[in-house]
C-alpha atoms as a PDB file:
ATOM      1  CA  UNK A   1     119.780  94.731 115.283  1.00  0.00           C
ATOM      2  CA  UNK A   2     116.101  94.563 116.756  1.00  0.00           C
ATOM      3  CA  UNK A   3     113.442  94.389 113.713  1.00  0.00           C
ATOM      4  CA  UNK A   4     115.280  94.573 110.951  1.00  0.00           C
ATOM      5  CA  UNK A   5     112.641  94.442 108.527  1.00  0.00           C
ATOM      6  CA  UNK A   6     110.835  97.150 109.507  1.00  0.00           C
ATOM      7  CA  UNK A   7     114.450  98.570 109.668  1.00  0.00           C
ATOM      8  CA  UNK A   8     114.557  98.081 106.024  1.00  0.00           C
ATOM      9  CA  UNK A   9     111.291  99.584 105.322  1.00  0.00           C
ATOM     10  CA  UNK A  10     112.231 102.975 107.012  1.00  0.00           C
ATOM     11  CA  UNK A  11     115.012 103.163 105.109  1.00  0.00           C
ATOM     12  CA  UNK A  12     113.100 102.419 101.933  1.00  0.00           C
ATOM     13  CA  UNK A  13     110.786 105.358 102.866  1.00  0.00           C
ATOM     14  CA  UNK A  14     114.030 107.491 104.018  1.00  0.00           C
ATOM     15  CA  UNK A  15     115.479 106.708 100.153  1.00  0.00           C
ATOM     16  CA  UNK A  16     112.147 107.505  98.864  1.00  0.00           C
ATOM     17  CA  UNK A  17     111.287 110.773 100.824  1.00  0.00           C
ATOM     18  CA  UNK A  18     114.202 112.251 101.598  1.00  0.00           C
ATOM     19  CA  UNK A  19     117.595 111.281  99.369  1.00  0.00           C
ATOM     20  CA  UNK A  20     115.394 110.694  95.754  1.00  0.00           C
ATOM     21  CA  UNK A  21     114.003 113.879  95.588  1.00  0.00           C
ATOM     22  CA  UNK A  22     117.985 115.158  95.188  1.00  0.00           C
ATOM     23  CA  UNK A  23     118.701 113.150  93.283  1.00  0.00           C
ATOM     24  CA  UNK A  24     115.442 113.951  91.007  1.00  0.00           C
ATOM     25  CA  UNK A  25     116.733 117.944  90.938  1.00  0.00           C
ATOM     26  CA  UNK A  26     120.398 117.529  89.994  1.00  0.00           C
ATOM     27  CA  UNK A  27     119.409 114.708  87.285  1.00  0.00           C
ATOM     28  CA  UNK A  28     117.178 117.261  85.995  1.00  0.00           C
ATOM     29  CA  UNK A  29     119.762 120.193  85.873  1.00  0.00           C
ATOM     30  CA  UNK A  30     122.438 117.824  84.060  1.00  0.00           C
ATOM     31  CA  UNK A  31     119.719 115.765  81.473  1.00  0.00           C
ATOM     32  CA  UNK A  32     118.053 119.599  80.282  1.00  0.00           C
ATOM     33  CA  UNK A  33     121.411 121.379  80.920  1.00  0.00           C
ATOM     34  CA  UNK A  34     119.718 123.703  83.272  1.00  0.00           C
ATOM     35  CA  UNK A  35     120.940 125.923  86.050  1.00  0.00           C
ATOM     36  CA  UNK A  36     120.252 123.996  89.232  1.00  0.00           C
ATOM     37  CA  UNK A  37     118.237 126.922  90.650  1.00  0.00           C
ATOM     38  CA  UNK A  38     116.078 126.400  87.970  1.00  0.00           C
ATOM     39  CA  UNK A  39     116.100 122.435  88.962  1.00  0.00           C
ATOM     40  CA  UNK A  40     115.784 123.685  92.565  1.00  0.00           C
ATOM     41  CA  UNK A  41     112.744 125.633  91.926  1.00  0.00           C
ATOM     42  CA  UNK A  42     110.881 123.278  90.139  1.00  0.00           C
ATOM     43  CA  UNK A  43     111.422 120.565  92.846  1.00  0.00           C
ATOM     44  CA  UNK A  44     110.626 123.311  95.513  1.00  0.00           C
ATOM     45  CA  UNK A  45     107.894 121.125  96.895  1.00  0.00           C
ATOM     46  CA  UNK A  46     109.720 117.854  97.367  1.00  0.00           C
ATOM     47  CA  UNK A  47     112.976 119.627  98.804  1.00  0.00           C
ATOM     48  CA  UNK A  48     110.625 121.365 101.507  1.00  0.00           C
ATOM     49  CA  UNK A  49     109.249 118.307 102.900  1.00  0.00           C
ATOM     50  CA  UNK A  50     112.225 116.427 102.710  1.00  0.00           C
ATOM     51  CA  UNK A  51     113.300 117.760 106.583  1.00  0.00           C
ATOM     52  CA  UNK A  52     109.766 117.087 108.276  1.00  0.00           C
ATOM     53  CA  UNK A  53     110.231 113.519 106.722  1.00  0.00           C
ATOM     54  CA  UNK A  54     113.354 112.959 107.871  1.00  0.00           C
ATOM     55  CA  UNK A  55     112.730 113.842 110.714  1.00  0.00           C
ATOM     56  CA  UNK A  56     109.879 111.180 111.063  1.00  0.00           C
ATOM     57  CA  UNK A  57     111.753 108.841 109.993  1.00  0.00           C
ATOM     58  CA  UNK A  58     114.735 109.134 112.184  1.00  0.00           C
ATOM     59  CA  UNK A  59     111.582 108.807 115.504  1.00  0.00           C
ATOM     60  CA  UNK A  60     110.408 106.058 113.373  1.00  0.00           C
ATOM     61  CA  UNK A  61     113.619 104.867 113.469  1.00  0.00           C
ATOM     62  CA  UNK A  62     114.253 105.196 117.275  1.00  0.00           C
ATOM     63  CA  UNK A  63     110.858 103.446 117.562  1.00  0.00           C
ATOM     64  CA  UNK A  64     109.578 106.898 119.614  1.00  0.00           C
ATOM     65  CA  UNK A  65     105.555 106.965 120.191  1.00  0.00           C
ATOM     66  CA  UNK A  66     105.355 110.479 118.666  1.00  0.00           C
ATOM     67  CA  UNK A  67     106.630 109.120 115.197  1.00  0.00           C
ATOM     68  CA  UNK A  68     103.126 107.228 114.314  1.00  0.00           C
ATOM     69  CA  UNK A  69     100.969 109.901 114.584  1.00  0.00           C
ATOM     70  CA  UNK A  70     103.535 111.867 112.682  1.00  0.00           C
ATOM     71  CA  UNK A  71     103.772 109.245 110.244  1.00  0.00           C
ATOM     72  CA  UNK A  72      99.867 109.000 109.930  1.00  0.00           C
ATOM     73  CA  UNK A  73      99.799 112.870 109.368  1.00  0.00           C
ATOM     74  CA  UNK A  74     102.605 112.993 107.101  1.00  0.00           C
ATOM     75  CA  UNK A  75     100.584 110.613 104.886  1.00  0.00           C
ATOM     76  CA  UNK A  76      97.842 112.785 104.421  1.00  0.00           C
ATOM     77  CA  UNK A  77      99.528 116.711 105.056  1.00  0.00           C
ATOM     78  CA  UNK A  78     102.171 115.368 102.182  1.00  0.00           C
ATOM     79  CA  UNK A  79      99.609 114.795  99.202  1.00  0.00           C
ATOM     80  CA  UNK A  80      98.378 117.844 100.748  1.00  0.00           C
ATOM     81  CA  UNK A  81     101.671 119.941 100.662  1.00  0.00           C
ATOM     82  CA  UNK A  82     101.864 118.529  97.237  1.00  0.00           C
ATOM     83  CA  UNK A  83      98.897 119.663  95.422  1.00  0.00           C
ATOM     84  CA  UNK A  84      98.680 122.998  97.192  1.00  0.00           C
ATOM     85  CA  UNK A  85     102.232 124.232  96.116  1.00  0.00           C
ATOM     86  CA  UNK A  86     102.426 122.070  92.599  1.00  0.00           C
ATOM     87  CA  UNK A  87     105.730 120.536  91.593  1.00  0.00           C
ATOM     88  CA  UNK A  88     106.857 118.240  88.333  1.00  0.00           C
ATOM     89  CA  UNK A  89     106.985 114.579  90.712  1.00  0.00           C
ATOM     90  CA  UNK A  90     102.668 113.427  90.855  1.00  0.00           C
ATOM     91  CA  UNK A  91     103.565 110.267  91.246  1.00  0.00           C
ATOM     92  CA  UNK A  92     105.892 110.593  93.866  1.00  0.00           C
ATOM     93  CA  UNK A  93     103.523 111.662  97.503  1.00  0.00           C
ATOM     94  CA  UNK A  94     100.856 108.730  96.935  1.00  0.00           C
ATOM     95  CA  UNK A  95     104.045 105.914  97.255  1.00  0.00           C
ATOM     96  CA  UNK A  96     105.679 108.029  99.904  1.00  0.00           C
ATOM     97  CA  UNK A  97     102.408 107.919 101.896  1.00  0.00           C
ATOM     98  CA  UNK A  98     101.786 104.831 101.286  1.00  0.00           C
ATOM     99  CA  UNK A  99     105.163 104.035 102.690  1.00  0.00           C
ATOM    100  CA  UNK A 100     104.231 106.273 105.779  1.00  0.00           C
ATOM    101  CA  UNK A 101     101.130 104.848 106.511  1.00  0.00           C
ATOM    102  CA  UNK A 102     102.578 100.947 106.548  1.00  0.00           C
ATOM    103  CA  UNK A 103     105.450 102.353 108.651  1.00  0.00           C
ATOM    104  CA  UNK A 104     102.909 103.843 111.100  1.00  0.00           C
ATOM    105  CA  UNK A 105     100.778 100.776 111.109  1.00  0.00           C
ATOM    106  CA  UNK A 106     103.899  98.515 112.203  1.00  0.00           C
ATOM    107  CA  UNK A 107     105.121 100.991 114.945  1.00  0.00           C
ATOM    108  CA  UNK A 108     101.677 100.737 116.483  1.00  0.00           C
ATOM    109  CA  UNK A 109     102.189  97.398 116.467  1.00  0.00           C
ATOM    110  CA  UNK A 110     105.451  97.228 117.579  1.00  0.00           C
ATOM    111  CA  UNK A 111     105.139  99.656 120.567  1.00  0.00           C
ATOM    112  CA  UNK A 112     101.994  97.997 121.363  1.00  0.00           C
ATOM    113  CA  UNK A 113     103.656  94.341 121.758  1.00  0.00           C
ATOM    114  CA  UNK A 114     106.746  96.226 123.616  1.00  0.00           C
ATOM    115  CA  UNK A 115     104.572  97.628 126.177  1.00  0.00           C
ATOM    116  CA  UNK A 116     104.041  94.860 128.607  1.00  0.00           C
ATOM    117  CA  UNK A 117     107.742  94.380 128.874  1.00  0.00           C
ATOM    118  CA  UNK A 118     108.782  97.754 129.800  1.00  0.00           C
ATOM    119  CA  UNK A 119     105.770  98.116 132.510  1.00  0.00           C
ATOM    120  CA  UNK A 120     107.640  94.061 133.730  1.00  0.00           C
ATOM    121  CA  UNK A 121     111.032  96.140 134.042  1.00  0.00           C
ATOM    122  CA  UNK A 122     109.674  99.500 135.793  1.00  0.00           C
ATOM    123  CA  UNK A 123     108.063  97.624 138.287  1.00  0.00           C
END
C-alpha cells in the first residue's frame, strides 16, 4: 500500500465524518428511548453532510487533484453548514475540519512530489 499514513488519516476523517455521526443518532434513539426519526431529525445536519464528505474522502483516497480543494472547502462550508442549520454535535465540525484541512495539506504535498514522475513516464 502506497502512503499508508496518510491512508490512516483519511480513514480517521472517514470514521469521524461519515460512520460517527450514525452512530451518534441510533445511540441517541436507544440511551433516551426515542423514535429514531426523532434521533434522525435532530442529527439532520451531520447526516446531510455525511455524502459530500464521503465523497471527498473516497478522491482523497484515490489521491485525485480535485479532492484538495474539496477538502479545503469542506473545512470551511462544514462549520458553515453547521451553524446555519443547528444540530445537537458543536464540537463535532471544528475536529472534522481540522481533519480536512491536514488531509488537504498532505495531498498537496503528495501530488506535488508525484508530479515530476508522471511528466518522466508521459514523455
Amino acid at each position: 500500500m502506497k502512503y499508508p499514513g496518510y491512508r490512516i488519516a483519511v480513514l480517521i476523517a472517514f470514521t469521524w465524518t461519515v460512520v460517527l455521526p450514525f452512530l451518534w443518532m441510533f445511540n441517541m434513539s436507544a440511551e433516551f428511548n426515542l423514535p429514531r426519526s426523532f434521533a434522525f431529525s435532530a442529527y439532520r445536519t451531520e447526516l446531510v453532510a455525511t455524502l459530500p464528505c464521503a465523497i471527498l474522502l473516497g478522491g482523497a483516497w484515490r489521491l485525485k487533484s480535485w479532492a484538495m480543494p474539496g477538502l479545503y472547502l469542506g473545512a470551511l462550508g462544514l462549520p458553515l453548514l453547521k451553524a446555519s442549520l443547528g444540530g445537537v454535535r458543536t464540537d463535532a465540525w471544528p475536529v472534522g475540519a481540522f481533519l480536512f484541512i491536514c488531509l488537504a495539506l498532505r495531498l498537496r504535498f503528495l501530488l506535488k512530489r508525484d508530479q515530476p514522475a508522471q511528466r518522466q513516464i508521459r514523455k
